[in-house]
C-alpha atoms as a PDB file:
ATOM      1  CA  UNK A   1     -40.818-131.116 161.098  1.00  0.00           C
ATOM      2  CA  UNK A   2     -41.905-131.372 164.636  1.00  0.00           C
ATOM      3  CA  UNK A   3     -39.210-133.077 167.231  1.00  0.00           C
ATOM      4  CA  UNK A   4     -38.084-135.712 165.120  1.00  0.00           C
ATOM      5  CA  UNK A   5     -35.970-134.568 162.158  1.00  0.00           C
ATOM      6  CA  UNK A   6     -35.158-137.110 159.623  1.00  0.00           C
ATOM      7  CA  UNK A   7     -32.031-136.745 156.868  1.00  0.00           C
ATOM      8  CA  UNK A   8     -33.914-135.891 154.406  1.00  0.00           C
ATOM      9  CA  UNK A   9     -35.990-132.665 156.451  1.00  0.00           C
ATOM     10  CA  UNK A  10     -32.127-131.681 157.056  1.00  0.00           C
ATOM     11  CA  UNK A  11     -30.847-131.658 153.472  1.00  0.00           C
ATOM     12  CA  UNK A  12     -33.964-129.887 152.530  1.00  0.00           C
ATOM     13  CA  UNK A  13     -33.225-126.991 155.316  1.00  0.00           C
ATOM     14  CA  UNK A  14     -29.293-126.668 154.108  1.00  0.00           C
ATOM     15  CA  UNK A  15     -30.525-126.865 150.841  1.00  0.00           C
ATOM     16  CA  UNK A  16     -32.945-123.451 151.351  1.00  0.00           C
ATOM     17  CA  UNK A  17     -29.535-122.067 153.123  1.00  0.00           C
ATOM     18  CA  UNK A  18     -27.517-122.883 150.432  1.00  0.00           C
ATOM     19  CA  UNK A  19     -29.733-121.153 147.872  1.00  0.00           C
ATOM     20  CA  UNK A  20     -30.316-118.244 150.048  1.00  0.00           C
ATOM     21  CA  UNK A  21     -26.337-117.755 150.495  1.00  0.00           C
ATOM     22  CA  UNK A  22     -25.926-117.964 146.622  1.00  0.00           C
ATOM     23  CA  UNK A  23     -29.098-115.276 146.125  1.00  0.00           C
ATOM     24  CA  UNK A  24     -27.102-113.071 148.551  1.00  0.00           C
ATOM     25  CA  UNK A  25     -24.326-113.104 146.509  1.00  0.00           C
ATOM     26  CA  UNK A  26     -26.565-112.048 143.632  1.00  0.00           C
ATOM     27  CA  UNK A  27     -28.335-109.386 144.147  1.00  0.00           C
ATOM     28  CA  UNK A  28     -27.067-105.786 144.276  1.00  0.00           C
ATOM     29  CA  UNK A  29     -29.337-104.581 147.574  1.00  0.00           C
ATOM     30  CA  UNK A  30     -27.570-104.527 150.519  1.00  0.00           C
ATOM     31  CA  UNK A  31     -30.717-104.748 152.282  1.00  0.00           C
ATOM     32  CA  UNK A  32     -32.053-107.589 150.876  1.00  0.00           C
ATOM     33  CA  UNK A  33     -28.291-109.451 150.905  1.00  0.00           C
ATOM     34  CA  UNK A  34     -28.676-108.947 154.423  1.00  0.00           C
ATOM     35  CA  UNK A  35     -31.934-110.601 154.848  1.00  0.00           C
ATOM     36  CA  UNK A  36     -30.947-113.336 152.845  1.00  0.00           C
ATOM     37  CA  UNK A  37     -28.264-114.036 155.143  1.00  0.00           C
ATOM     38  CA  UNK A  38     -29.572-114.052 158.250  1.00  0.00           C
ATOM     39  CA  UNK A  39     -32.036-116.438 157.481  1.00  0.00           C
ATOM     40  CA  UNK A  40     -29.656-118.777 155.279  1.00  0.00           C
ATOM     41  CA  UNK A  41     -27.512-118.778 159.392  1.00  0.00           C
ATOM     42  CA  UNK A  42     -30.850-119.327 160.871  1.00  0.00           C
ATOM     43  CA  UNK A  43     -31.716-122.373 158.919  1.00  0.00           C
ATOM     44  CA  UNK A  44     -28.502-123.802 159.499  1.00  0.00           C
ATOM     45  CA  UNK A  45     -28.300-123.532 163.074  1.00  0.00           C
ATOM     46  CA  UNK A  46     -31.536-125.494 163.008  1.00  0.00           C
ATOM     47  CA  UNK A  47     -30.511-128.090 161.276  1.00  0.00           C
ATOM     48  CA  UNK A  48     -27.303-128.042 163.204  1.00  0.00           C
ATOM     49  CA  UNK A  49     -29.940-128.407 166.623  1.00  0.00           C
ATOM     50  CA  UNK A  50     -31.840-130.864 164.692  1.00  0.00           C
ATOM     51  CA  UNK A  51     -28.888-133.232 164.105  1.00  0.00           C
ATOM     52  CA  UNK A  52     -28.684-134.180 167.544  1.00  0.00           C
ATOM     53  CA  UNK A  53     -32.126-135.722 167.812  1.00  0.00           C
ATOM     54  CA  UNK A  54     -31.285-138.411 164.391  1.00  0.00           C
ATOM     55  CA  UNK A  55     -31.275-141.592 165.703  1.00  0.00           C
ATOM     56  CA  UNK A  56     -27.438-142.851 166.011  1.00  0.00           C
ATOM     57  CA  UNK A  57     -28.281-146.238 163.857  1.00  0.00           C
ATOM     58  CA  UNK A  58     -31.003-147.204 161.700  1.00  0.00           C
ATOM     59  CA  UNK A  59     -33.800-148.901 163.373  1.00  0.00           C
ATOM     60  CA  UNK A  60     -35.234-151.884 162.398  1.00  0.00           C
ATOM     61  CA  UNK A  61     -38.401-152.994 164.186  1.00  0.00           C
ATOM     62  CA  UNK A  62     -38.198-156.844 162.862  1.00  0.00           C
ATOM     63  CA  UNK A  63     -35.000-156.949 164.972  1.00  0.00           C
ATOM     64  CA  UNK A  64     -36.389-155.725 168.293  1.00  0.00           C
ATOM     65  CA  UNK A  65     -39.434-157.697 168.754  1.00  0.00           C
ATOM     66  CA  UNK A  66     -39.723-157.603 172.428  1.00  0.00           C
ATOM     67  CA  UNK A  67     -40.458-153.712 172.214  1.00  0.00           C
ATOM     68  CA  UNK A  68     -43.334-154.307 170.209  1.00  0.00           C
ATOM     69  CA  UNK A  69     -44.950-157.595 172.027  1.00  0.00           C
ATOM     70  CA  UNK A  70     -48.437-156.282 173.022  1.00  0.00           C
ATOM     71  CA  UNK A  71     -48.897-155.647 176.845  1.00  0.00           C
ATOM     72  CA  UNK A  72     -51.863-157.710 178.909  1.00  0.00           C
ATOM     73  CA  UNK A  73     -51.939-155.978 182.001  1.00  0.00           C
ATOM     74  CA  UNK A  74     -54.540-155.169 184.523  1.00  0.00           C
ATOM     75  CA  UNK A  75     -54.723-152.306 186.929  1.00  0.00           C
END
């Protein structure tokens, strides 16, 4: 996933916790229900970190064309 999380990395990650949660609720081992909840908290505090780096707006590069003019510059 690297710095930039995109919506998509994000459902995937509540997805995992959502799955863990319901395997918790599952199985008889109070070990492993445990486990299965501290990582299913883990991955949502992630993506709760995450959301703060998803761009507020869609970007569209054909709109902003003055960001992407090439540069002639000498040093």
């Amino acid at each position: 996933m690297g710095y930039f999380a995109g919506v998509q990395d994000l459902r995937n990650l509540l997805s995992l916790a959502a799955r863990l949660r319901q395997l918790a609720d599952d199985t008889l081992h109070h070990g492993d229900k445990d486990l299965y909840l501290t990582a299913a908290t883990v991955l949502e505090a992630r993506a709760s970190r995450l959301t703060s780096y998803l761009p507020d707006a869609p970007y569209d590069r054909n709109t902003d064309a003055r960001l992407h003019r090439a540069v002639d510059r000498i040093i």
